[in-house]
Every structure is written in C-alpha cells, then in structure tokens.
C-alpha atoms as a PDB file:
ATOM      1  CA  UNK A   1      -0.533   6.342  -8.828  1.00  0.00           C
ATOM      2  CA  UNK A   2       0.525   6.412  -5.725  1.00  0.00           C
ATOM      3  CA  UNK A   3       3.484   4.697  -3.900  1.00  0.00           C
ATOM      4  CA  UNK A   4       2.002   2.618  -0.779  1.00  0.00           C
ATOM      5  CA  UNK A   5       3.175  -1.090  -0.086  1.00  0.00           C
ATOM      6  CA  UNK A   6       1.464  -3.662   1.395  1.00  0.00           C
ATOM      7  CA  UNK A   7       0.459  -7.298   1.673  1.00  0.00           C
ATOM      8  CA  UNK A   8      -2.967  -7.641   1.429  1.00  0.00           C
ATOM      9  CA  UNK A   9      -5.924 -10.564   1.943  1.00  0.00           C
ATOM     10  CA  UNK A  10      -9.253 -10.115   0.365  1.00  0.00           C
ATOM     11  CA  UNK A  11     -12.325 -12.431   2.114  1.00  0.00           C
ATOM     12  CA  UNK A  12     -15.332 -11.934  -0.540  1.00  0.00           C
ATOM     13  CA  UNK A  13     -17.521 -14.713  -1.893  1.00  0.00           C
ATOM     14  CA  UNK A  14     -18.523 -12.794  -5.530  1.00  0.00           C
ATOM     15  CA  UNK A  15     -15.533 -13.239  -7.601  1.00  0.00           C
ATOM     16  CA  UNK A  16     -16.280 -10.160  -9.749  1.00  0.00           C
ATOM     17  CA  UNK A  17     -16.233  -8.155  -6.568  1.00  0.00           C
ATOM     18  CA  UNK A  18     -13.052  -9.750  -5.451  1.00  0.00           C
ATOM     19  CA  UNK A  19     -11.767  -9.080  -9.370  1.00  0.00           C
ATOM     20  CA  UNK A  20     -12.970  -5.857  -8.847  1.00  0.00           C
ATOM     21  CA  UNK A  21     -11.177  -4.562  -5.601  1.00  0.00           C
ATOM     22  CA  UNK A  22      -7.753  -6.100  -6.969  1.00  0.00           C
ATOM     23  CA  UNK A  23      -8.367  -4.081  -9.905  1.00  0.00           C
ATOM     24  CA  UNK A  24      -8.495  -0.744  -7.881  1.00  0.00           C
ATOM     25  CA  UNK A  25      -5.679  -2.392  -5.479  1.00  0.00           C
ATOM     26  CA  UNK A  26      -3.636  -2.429  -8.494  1.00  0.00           C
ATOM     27  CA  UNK A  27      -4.452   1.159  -9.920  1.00  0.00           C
ATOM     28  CA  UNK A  28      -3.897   2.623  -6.182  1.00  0.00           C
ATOM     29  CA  UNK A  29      -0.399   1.231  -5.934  1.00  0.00           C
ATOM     30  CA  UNK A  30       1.419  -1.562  -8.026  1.00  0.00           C
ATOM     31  CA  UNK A  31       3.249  -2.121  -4.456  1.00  0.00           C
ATOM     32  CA  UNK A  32       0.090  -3.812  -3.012  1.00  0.00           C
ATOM     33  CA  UNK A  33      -0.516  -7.156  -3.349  1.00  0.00           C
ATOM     34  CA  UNK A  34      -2.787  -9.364  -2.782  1.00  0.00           C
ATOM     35  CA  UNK A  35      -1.284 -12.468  -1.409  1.00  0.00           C
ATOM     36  CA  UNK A  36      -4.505 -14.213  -0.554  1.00  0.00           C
ATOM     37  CA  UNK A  37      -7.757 -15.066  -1.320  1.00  0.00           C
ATOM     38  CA  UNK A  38     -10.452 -16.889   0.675  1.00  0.00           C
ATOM     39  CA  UNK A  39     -14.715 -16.962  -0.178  1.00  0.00           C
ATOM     40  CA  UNK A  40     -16.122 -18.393   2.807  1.00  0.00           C
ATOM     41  CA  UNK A  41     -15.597 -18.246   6.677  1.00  0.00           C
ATOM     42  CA  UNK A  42     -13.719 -21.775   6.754  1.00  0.00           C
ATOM     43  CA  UNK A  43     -11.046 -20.897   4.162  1.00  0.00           C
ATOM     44  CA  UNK A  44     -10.666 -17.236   5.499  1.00  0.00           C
ATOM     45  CA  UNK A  45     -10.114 -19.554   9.506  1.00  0.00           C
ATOM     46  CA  UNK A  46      -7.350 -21.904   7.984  1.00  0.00           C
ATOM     47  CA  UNK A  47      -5.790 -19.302   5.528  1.00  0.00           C
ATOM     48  CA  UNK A  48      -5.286 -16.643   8.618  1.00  0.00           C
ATOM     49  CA  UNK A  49      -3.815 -19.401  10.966  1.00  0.00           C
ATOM     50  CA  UNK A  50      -1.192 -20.272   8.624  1.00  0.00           C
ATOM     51  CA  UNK A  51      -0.244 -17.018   6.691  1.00  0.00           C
ATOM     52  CA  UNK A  52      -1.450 -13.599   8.784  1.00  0.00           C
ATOM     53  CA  UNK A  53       1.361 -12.685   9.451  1.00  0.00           C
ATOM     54  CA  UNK A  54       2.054 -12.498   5.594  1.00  0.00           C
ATOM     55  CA  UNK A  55      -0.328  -9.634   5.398  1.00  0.00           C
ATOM     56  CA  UNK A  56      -0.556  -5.887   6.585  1.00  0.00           C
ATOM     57  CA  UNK A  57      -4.315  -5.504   5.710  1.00  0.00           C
ATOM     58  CA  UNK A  58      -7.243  -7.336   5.200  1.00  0.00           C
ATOM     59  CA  UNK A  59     -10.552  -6.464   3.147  1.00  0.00           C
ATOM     60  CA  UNK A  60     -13.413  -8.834   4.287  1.00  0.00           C
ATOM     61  CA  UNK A  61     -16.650  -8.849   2.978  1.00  0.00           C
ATOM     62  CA  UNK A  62     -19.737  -9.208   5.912  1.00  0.00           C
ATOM     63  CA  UNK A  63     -21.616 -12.345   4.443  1.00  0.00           C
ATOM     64  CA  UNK A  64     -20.161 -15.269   2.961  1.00  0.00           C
ATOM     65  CA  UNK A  65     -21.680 -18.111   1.179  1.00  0.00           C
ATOM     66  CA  UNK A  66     -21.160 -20.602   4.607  1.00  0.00           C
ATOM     67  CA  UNK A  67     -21.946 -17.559   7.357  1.00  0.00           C
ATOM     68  CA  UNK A  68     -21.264 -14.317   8.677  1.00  0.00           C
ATOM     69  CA  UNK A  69     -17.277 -13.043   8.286  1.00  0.00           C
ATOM     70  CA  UNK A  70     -17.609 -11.878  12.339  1.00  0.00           C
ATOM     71  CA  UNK A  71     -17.334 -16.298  12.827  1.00  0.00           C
ATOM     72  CA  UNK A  72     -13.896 -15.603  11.810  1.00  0.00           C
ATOM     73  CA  UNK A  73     -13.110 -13.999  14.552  1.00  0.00           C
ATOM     74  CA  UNK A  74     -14.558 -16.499  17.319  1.00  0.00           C
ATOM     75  CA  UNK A  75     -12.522 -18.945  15.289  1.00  0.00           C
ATOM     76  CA  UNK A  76      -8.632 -17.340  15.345  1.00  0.00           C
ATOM     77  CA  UNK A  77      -7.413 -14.927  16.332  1.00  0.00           C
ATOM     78  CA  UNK A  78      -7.210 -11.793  13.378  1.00  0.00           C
ATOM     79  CA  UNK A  79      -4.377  -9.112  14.875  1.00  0.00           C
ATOM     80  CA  UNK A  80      -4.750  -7.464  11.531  1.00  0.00           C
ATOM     81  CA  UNK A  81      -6.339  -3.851  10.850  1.00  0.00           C
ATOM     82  CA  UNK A  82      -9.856  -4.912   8.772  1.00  0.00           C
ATOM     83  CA  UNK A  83     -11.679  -3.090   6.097  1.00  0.00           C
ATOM     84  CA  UNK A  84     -14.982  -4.174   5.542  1.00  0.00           C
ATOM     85  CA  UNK A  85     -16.663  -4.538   2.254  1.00  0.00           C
ATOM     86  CA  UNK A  86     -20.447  -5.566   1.943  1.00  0.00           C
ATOM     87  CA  UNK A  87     -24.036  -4.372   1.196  1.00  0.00           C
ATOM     88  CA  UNK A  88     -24.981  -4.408   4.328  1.00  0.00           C
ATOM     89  CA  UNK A  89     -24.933  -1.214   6.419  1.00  0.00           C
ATOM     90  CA  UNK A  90     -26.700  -2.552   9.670  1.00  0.00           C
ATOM     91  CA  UNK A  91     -23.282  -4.115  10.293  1.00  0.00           C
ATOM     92  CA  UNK A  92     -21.341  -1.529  10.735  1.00  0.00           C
ATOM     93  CA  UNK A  93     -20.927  -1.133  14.366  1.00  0.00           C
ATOM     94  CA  UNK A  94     -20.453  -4.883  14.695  1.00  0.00           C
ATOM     95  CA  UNK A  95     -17.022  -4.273  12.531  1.00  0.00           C
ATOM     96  CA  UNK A  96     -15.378  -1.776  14.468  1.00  0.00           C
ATOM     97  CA  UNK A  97     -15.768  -4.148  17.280  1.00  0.00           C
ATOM     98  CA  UNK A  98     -13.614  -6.469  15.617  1.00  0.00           C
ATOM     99  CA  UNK A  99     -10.558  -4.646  14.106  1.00  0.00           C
ATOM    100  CA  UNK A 100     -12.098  -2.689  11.482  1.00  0.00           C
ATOM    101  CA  UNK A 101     -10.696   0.667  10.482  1.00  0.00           C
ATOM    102  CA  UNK A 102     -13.354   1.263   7.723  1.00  0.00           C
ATOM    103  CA  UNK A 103     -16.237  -0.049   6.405  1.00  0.00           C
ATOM    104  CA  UNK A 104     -17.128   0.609   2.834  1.00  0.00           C
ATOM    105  CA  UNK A 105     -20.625   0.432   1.250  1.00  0.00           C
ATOM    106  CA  UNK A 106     -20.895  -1.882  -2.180  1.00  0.00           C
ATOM    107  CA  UNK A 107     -20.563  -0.921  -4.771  1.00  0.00           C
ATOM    108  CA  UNK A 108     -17.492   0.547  -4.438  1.00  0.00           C
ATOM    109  CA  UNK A 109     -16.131   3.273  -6.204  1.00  0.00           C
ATOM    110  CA  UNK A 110     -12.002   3.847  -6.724  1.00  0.00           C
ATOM    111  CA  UNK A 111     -12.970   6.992  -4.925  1.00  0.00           C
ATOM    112  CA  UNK A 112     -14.261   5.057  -2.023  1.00  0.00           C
ATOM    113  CA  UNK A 113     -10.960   2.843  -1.558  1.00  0.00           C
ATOM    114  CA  UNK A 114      -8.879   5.018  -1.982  1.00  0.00           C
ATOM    115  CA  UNK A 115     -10.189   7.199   0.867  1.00  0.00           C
ATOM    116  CA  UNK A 116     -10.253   4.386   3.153  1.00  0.00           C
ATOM    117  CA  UNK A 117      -6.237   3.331   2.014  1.00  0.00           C
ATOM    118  CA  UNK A 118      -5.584   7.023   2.305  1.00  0.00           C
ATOM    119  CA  UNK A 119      -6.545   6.571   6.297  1.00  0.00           C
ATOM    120  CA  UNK A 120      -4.609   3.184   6.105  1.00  0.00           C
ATOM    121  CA  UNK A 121      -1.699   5.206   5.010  1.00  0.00           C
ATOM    122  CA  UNK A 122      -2.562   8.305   7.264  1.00  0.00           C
ATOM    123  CA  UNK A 123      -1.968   5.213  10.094  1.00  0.00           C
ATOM    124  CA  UNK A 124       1.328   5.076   8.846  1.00  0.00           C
ATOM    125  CA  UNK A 125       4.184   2.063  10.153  1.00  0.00           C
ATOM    126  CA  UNK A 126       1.777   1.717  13.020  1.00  0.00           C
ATOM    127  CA  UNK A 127       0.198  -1.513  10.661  1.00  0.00           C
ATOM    128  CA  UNK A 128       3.496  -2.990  10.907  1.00  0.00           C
ATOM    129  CA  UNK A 129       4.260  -2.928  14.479  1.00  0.00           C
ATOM    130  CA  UNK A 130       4.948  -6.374  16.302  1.00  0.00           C
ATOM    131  CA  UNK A 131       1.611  -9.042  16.929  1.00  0.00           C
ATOM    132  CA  UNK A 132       1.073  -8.003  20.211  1.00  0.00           C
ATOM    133  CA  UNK A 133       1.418  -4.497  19.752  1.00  0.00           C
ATOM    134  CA  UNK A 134      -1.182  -4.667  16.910  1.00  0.00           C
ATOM    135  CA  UNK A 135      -3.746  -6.446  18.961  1.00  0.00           C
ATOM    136  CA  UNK A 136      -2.962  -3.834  22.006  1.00  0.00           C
ATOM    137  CA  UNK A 137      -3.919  -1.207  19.848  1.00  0.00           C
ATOM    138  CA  UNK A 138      -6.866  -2.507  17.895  1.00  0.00           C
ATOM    139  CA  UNK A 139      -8.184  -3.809  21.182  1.00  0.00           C
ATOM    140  CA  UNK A 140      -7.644  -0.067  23.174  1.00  0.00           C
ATOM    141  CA  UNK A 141      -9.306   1.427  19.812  1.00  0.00           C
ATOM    142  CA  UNK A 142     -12.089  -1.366  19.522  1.00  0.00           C
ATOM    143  CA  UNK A 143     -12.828  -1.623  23.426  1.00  0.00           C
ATOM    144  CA  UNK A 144     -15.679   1.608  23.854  1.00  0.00           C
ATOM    145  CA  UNK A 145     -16.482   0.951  27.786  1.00  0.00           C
ATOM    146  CA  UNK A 146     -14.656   2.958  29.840  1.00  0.00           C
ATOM    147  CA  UNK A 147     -14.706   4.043  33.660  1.00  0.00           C
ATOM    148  CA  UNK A 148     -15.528   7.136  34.226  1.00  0.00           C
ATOM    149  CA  UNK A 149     -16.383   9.117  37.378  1.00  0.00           C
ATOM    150  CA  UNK A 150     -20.224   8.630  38.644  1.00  0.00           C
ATOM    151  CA  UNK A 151     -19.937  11.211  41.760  1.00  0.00           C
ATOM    152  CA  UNK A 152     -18.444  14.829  42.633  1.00  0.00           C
ATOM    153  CA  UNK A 153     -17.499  15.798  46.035  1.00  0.00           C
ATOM    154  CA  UNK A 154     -18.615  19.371  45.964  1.00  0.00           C
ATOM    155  CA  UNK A 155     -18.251  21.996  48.685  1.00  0.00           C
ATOM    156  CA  UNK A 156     -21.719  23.374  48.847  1.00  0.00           C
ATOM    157  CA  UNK A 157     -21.519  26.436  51.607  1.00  0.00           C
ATOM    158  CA  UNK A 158     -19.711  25.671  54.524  1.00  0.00           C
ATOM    159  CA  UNK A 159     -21.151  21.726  53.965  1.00  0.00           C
ATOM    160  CA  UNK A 160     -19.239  19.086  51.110  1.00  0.00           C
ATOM    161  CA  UNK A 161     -22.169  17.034  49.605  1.00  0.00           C
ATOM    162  CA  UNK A 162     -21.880  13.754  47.102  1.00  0.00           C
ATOM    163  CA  UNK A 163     -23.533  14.433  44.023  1.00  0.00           C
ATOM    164  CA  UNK A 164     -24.104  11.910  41.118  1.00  0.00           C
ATOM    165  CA  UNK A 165     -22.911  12.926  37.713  1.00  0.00           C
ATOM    166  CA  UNK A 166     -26.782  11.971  36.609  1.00  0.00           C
ATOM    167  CA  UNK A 167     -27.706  15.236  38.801  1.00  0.00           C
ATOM    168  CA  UNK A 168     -25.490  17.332  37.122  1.00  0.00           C
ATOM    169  CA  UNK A 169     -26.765  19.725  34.048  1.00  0.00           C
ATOM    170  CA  UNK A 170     -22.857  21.403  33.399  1.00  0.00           C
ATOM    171  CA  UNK A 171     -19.538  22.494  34.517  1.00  0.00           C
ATOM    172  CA  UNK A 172     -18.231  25.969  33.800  1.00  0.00           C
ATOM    173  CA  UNK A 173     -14.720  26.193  34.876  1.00  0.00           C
ATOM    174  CA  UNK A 174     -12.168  29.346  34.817  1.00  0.00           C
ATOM    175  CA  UNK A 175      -8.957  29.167  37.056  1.00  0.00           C
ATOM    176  CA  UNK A 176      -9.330  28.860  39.808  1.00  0.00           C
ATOM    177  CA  UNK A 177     -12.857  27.983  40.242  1.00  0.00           C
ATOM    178  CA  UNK A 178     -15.430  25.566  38.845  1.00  0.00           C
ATOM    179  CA  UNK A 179     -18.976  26.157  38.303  1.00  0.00           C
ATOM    180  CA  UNK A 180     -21.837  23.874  38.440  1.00  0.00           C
ATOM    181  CA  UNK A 181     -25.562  23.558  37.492  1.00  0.00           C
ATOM    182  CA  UNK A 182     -27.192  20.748  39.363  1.00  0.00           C
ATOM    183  CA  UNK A 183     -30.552  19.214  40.032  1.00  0.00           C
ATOM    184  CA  UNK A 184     -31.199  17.775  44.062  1.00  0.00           C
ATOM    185  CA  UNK A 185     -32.238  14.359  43.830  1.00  0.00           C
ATOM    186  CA  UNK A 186     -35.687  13.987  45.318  1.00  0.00           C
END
C-alpha cells in the first residue's frame, strides 16, 4: 500500500464503475479520499463551483447520462489536474486539451490506476500549488500552438538569401558552423 494523500472527485454515471475506482482508490492509499461524487454534467457544474478547491484530483468519466463531461468545462472553470475514465478512445486528444494528465481505457485494471497515480505522484506538490498557478501550468501544458521561426537568413556565397523553413530538408551543426540541405523554391 502505498502512502499518497489526496482529496479526490470522481464524475462517472455507472455506479459500479464509480464503486469500482473507490475500491482501487482505497487499496492504492487509505490517505485518498474521495470527497465527492457527481453522475451527470449538471451536478459535476454546481459541485466544482462550490467545493474544487476541496480536491487535488479529479477522475471524470467522457459521457454522462445528460452530455459530454468536456460541457463541464464551458460551464466553470476546472483548475484541477483531470484523469479521464471512459470507453471511448476517440476522445483522447480532446482531454488533454482540457486539464487531463491521463486518460485511462475502461475497464480498468488496479494496474492501470495505479500507473496513472504513480505519474500523479511523480508530479509531486506541484497539484497543490495556488489556483492560479495550477491553471498557468495546465494551460502552458494543454496550449500545443506555438511560434516558431518560418524563415532563415542564410549567407549563401558572398550573397544572404531568405529561405522558408518549408524549403529546408536539415541542419547539421558543429561549432562553429551550421550546415544546411535546402530545396530553391521555384
């Protein structure tokens, strides 16, 4: 058994899956517990605006009997690391968006959650930080566009020539030079 504490929501519509994860909650640590409950999107909305702060983690399943568990988060606002629960695979992607750290394939195995809480622990006191750290994190972790460089000035001879990165095959680069392979737009 191992020794991890923490407070703990669990969104899921089938009670015998919901029995099921507290039972593994339980045999992973007796310091996590669960101190909420909700099956559908509406009691997941009013149970997060007046107790998420109560909780460290939340396990959410992806459908619920009155709609899709990614409402929730057009409702309130969930600055809470997510694992994700469900039999439905095509949805993964979709979670990560939203502040999910795993996403875990039904049925679940103990094996299975305690992997994922072995990452939640791996994350360490960083689930504890302040609200607005929290949400600065998840949202620099959830948040995949970035900026990146779409032209190389590139001295070329005696002559410096713009080249876009879509014309470029590879870099090789040894101090103090840098090596190119490139393809002349036509």
């Amino acid at each position: 058994m191992n020794n991890l504490s923490l407070q703990v929501l669990i969104v899921e519509d089938e009670t015998p899956a919901a029995e099921k994860l507290e039972r593994y909650l339980s045999r992973y640590s007796e310091n996590i517990v669960v101190r909420g409950k909700a099956q559908s999107v509406e009691e997941a909305v009013n149970w997060l605006e007046a107790n998420q702060s109560t909780v460290d983690l939340i396990f959410m399943d992806v459908q619920l009997q009155d709609g899709m568990s990614f409402e929730i988060f057009k409702e309130v606002k969930v600055n809470k690391p997510v694992i994700f629960v469900t039999a439905y695979n095509e949805y993964a992607l979709d979670a990560f968006k939203v502040n999910g750290i795993d996403y875990l394939l039904k049925p679940i195995t103990f094996t299975d959650l305690s992997n994922s809480l072995k990452k939640v622990e791996s994350l360490g006191n960083q689930l504890r930080w302040g609200d607005e750290r929290n949400e600065a994190v998840l949202q620099t972790l959830s948040t995949p566009e970035r900026s990146y460089k779409n032209r190389f000035m590139v001295k070329l001879g005696d002559h410096i020539k713009s080249i876009t990165t879509d014309q470029i095959s590879l870099f090789f680069c040894r101090w103090p030079r840098c090596v190119f392979d490139y393809q002349s737009a036509s």
